[in-house]
C-alpha atoms as a PDB file:
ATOM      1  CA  UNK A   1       6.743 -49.160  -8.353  1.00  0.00           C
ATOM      2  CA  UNK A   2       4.776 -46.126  -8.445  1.00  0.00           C
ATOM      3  CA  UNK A   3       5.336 -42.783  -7.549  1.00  0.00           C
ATOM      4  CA  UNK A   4       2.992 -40.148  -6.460  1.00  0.00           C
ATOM      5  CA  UNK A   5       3.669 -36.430  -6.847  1.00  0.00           C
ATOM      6  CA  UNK A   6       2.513 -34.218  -3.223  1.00  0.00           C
ATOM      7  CA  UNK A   7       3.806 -31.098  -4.541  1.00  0.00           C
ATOM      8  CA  UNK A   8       0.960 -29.255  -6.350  1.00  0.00           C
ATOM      9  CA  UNK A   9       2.262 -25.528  -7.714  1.00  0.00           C
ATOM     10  CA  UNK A  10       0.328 -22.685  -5.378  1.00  0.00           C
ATOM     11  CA  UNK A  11      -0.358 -20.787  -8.803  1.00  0.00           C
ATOM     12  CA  UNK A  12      -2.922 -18.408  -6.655  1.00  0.00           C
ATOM     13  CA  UNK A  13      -0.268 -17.350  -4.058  1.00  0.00           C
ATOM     14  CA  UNK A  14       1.978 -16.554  -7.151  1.00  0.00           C
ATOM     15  CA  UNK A  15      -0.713 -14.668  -8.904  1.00  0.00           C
ATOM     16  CA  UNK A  16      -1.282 -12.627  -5.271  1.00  0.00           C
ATOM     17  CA  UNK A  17       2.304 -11.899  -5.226  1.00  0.00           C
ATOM     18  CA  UNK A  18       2.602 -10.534  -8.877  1.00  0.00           C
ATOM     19  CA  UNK A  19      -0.837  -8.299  -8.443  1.00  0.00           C
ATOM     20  CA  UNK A  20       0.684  -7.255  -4.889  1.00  0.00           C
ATOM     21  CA  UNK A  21       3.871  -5.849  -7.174  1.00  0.00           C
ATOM     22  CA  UNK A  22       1.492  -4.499  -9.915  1.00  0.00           C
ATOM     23  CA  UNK A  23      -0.051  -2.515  -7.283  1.00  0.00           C
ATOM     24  CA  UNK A  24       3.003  -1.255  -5.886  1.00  0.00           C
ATOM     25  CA  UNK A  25       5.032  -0.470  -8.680  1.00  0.00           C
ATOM     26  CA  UNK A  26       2.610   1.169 -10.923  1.00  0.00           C
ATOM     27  CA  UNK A  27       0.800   4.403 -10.895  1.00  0.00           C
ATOM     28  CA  UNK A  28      -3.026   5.699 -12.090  1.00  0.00           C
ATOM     29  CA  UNK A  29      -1.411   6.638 -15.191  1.00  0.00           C
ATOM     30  CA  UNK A  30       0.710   3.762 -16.006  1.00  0.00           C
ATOM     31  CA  UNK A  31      -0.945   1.502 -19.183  1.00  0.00           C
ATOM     32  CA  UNK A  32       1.848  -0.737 -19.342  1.00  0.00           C
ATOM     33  CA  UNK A  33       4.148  -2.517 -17.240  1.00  0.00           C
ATOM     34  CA  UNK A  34       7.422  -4.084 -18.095  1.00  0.00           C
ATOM     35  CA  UNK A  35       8.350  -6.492 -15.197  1.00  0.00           C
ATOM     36  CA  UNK A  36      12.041  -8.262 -16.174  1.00  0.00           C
ATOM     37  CA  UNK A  37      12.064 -11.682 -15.259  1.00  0.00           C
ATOM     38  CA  UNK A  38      14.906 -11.057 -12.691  1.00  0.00           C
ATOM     39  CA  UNK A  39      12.496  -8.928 -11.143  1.00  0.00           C
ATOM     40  CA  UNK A  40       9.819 -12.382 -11.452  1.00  0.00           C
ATOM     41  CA  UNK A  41      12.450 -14.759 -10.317  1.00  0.00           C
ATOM     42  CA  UNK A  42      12.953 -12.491  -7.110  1.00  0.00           C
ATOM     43  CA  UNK A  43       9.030 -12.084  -6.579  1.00  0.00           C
ATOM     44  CA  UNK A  44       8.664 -15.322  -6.456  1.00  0.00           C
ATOM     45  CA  UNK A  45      11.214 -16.398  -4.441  1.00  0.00           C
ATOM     46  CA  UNK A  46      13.647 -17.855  -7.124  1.00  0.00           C
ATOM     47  CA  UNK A  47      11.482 -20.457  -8.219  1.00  0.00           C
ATOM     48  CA  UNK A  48      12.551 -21.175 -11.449  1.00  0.00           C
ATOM     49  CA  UNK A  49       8.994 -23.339 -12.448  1.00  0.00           C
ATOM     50  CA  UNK A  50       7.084 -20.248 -11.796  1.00  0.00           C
ATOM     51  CA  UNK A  51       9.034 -17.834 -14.437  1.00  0.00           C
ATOM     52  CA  UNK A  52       8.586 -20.824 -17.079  1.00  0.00           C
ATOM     53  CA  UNK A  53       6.328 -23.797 -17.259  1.00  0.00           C
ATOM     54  CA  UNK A  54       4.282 -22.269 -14.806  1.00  0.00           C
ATOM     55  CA  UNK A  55       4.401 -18.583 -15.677  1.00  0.00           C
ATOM     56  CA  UNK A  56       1.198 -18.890 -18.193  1.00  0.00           C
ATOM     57  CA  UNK A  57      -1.193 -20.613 -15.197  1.00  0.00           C
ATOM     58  CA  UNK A  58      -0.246 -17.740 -12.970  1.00  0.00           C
ATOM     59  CA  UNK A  59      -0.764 -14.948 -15.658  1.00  0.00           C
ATOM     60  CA  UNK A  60      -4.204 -16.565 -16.322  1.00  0.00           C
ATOM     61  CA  UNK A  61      -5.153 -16.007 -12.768  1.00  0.00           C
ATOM     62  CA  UNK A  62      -3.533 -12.674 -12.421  1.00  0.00           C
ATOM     63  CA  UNK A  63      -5.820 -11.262 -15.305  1.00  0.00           C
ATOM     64  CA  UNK A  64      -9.044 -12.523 -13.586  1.00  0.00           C
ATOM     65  CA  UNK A  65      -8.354  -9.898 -10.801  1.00  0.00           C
ATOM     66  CA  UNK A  66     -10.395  -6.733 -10.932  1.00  0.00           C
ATOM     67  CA  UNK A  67     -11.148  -3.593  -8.863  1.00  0.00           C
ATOM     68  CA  UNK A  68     -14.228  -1.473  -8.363  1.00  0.00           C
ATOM     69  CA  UNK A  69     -14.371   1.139 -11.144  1.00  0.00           C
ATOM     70  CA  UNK A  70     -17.000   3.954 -11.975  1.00  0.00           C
ATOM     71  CA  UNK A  71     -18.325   1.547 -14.684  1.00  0.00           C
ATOM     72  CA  UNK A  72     -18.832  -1.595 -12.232  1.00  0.00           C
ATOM     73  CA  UNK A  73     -15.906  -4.254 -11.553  1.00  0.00           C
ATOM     74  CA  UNK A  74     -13.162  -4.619 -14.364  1.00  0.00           C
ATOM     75  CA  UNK A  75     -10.348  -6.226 -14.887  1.00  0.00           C
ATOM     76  CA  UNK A  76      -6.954  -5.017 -14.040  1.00  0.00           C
ATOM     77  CA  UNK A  77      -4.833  -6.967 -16.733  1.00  0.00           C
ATOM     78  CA  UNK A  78      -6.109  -6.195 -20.642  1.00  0.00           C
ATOM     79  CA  UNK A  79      -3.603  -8.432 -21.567  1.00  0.00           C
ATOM     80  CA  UNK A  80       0.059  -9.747 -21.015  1.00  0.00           C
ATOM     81  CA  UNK A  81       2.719 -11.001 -23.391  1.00  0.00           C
ATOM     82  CA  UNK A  82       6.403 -12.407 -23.331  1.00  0.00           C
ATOM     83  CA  UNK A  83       9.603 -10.991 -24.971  1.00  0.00           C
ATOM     84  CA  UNK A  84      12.068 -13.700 -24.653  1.00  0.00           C
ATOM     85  CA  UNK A  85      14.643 -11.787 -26.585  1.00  0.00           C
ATOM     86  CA  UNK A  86      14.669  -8.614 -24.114  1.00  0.00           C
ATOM     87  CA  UNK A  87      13.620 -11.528 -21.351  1.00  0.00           C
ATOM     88  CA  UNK A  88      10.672  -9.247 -19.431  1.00  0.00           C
ATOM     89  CA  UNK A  89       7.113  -9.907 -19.466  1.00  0.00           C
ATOM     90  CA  UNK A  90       4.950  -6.910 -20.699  1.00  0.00           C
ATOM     91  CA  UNK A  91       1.271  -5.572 -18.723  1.00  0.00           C
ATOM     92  CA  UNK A  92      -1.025  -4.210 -20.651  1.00  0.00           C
ATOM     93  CA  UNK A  93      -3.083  -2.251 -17.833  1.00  0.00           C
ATOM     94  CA  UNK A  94      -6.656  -1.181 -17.669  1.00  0.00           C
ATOM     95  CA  UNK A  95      -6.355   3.041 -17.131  1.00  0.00           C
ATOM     96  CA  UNK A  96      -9.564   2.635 -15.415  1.00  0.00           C
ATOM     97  CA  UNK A  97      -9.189  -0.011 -12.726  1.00  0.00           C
ATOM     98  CA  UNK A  98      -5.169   1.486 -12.337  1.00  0.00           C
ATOM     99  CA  UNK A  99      -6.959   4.802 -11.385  1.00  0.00           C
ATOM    100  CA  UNK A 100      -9.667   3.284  -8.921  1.00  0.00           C
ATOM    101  CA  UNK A 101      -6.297   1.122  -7.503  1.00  0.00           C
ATOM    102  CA  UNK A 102      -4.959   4.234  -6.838  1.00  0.00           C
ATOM    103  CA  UNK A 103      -7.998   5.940  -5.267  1.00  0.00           C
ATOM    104  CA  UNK A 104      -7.971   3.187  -2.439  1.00  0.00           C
ATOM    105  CA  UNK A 105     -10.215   0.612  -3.991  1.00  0.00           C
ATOM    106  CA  UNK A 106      -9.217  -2.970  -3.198  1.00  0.00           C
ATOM    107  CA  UNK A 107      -8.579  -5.676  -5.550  1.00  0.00           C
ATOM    108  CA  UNK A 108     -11.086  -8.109  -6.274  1.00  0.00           C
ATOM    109  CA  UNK A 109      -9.454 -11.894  -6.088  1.00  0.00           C
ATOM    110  CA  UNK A 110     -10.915 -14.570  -8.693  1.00  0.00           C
ATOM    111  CA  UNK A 111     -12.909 -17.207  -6.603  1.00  0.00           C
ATOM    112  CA  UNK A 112     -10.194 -20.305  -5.968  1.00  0.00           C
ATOM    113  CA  UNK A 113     -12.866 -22.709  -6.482  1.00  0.00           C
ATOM    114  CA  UNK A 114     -13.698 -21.878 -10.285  1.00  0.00           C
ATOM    115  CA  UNK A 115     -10.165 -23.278 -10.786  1.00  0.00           C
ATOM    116  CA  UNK A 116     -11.065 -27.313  -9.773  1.00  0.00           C
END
């Protein structure tokens, strides 16, 4: 008997979603953002592999996103941990891109195809 698995985890729409809320809830000055994972369960539509397992695919997606700065394209996410104990996931944001963000630039997406 085998059994073949058709249900591949959209890590890129989740990683859309989360910048989409990075965008919205933060402003140019923010450096950090604190996003409980109530908040991540409800982003992503209570889908409980993407706030586990799957949570460190998405993040490593998310961070590949930039926007147009003075200095030429950088990244929006520095860098991203987990505190279990207080359950939220912490943003460390670039000052820089946050800034251009909120100037109008658009996000640059990380090419889907890099990710074979």
């Amino acid at each position: 008997m085998s059994l073949e698995f058709t249900h591949k985890p959209n890590y890129f729409m989740f990683a859309q979603l989360l910048m989409r809320y990075v965008q919205q809830q933060t402003s140019s000055a923010a450096s950090t953002l604190e996003v409980s994972m109530h908040d991540l369960s409800e982003l992503f539509h209570h889908d409980t592999a993407s706030i586990t397992t799957n949570l460190d695919s998405i993040l490593n997606i998310a961070d590949e996103y930039k926007v147009e700065t003075v200095q030429g394209d950088q990244k929006i996410i520095e860098s991203y941990s987990k505190d279990s104990t207080q359950q939220v996931l912490i943003l460390k944001l670039n000052a820089e891109a946050m800034k251009s963000l909120s100037d109008g630039k658009r996000l640059i997406e990380p090419n889907a195809t890099d990710y074979n």
